[in-house]
C-alpha atoms as a PDB file:
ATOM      1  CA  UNK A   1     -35.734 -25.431  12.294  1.00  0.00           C
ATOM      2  CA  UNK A   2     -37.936 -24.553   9.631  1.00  0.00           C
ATOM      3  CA  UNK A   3     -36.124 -21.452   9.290  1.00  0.00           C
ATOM      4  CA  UNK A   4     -33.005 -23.301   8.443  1.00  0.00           C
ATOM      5  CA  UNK A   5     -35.098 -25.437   5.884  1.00  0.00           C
ATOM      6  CA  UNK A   6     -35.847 -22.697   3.519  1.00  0.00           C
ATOM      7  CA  UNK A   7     -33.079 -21.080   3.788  1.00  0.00           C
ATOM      8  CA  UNK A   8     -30.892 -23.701   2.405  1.00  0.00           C
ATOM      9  CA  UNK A   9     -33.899 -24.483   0.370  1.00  0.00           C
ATOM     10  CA  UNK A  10     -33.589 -21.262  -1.404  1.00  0.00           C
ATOM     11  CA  UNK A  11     -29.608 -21.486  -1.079  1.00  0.00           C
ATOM     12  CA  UNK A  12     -29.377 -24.542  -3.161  1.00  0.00           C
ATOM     13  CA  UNK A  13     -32.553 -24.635  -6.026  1.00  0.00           C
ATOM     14  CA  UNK A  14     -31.409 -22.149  -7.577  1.00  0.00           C
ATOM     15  CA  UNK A  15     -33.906 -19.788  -9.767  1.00  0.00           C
ATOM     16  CA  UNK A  16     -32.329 -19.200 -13.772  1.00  0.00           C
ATOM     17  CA  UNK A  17     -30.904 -15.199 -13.555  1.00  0.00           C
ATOM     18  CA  UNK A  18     -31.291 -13.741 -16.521  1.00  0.00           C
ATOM     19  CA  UNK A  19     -28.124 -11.510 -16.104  1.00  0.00           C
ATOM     20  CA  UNK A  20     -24.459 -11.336 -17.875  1.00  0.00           C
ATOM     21  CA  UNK A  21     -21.458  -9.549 -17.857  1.00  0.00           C
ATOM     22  CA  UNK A  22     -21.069  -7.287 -21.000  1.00  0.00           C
ATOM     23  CA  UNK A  23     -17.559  -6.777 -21.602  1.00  0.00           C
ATOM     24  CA  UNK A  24     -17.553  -3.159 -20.342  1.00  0.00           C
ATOM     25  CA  UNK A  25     -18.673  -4.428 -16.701  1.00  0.00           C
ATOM     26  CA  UNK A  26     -15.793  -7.172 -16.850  1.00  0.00           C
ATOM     27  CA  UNK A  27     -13.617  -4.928 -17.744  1.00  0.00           C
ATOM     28  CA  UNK A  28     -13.971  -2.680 -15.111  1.00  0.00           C
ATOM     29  CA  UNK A  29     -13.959  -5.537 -12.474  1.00  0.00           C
ATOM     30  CA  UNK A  30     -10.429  -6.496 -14.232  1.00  0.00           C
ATOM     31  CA  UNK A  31      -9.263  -2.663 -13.584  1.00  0.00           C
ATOM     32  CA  UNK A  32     -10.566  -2.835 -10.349  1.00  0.00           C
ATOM     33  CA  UNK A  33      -8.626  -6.109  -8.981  1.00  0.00           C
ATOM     34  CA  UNK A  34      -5.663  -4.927 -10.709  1.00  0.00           C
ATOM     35  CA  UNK A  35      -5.457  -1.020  -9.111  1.00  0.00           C
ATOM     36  CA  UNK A  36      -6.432  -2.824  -5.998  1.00  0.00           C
ATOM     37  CA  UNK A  37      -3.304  -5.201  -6.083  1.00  0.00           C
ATOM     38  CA  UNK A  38      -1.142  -2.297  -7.119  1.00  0.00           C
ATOM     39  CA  UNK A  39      -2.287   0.216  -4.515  1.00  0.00           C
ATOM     40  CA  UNK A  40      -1.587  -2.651  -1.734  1.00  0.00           C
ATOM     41  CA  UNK A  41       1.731  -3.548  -2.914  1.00  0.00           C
ATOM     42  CA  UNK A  42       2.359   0.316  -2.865  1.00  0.00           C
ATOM     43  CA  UNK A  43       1.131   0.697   0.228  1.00  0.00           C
ATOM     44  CA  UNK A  44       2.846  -1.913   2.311  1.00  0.00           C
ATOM     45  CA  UNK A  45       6.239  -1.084   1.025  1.00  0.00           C
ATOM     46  CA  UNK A  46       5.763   2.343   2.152  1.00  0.00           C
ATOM     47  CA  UNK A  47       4.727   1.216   5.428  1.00  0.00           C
ATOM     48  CA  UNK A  48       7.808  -1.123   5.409  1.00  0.00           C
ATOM     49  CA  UNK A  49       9.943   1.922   4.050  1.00  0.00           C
ATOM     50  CA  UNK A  50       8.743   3.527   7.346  1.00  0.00           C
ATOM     51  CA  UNK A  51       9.168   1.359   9.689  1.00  0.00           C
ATOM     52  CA  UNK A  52      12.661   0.549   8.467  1.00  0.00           C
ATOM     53  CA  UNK A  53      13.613   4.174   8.672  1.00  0.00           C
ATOM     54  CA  UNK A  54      12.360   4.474  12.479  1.00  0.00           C
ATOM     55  CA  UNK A  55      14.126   1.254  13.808  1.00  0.00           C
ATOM     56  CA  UNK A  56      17.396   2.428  11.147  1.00  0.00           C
ATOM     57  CA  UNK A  57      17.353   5.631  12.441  1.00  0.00           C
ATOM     58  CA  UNK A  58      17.428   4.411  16.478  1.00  0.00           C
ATOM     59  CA  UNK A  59      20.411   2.243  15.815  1.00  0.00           C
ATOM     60  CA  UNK A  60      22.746   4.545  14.293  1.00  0.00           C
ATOM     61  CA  UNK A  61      22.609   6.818  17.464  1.00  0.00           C
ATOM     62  CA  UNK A  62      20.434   5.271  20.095  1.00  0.00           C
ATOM     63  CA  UNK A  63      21.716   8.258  22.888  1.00  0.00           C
ATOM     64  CA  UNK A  64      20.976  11.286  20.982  1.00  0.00           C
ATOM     65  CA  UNK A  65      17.763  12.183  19.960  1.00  0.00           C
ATOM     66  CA  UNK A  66      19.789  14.524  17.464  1.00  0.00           C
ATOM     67  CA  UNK A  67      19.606  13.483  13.504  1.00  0.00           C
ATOM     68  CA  UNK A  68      22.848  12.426  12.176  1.00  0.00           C
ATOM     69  CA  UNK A  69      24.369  14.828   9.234  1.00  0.00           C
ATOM     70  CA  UNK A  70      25.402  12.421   6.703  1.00  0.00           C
ATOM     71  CA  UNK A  71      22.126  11.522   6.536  1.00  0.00           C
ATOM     72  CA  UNK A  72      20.493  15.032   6.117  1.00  0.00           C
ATOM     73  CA  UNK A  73      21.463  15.097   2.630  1.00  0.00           C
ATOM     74  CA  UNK A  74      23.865  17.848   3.143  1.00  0.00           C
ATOM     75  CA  UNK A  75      26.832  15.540   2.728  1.00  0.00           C
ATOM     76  CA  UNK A  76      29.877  17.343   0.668  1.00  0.00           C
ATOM     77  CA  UNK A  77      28.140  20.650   0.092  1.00  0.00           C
ATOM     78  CA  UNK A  78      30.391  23.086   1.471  1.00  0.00           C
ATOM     79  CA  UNK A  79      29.747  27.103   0.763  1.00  0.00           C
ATOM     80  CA  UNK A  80      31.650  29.192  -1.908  1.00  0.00           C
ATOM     81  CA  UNK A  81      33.282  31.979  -1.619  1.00  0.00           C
ATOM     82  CA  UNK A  82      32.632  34.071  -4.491  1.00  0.00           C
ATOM     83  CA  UNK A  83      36.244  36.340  -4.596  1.00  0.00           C
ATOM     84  CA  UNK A  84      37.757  33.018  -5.251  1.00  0.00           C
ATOM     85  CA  UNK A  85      39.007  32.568  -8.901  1.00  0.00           C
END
């Protein structure tokens, strides 16, 4: 019990810190927070971009584990013969 006295004694009398944020140190927490938030959103969309592509990829030919050719990105290239004028 007298554990939990001084601890919230010490919790809530509060001794005056003589500390501050220069603008240098707040700016840095700022750019922190804000690559943090970016790299997240980043992040999760690839994982969604992933996920999507597994499940997408088992419905349009749930039988075959074989990849489906439109989707290669060889779609309309055809070879050239080079005696033609």
């Amino acid at each position: 019990m007298m554990h939990a006295i001084v601890f919230l004694t010490i919790l809530f009398i509060p001794e005056p810190a003589f500390a501050y944020f220069d603008p240098g140190t707040g700016s840095l927490l700022i750019q922190a927070l804000v690559g943090s938030i970016a790299f997240m959103a980043v992040f999760w969309r690839q994982v969604k971009a992933y996920i999507t592509r597994i499940f997408s990829r088992n419905m349009q030919n749930p039988s075959s584990g074989e990849r489906d050719t439109e989707t290669d990105g060889h779609k309309g290239t055809e070879t050239q013969d080079e005696n033609k004028p």
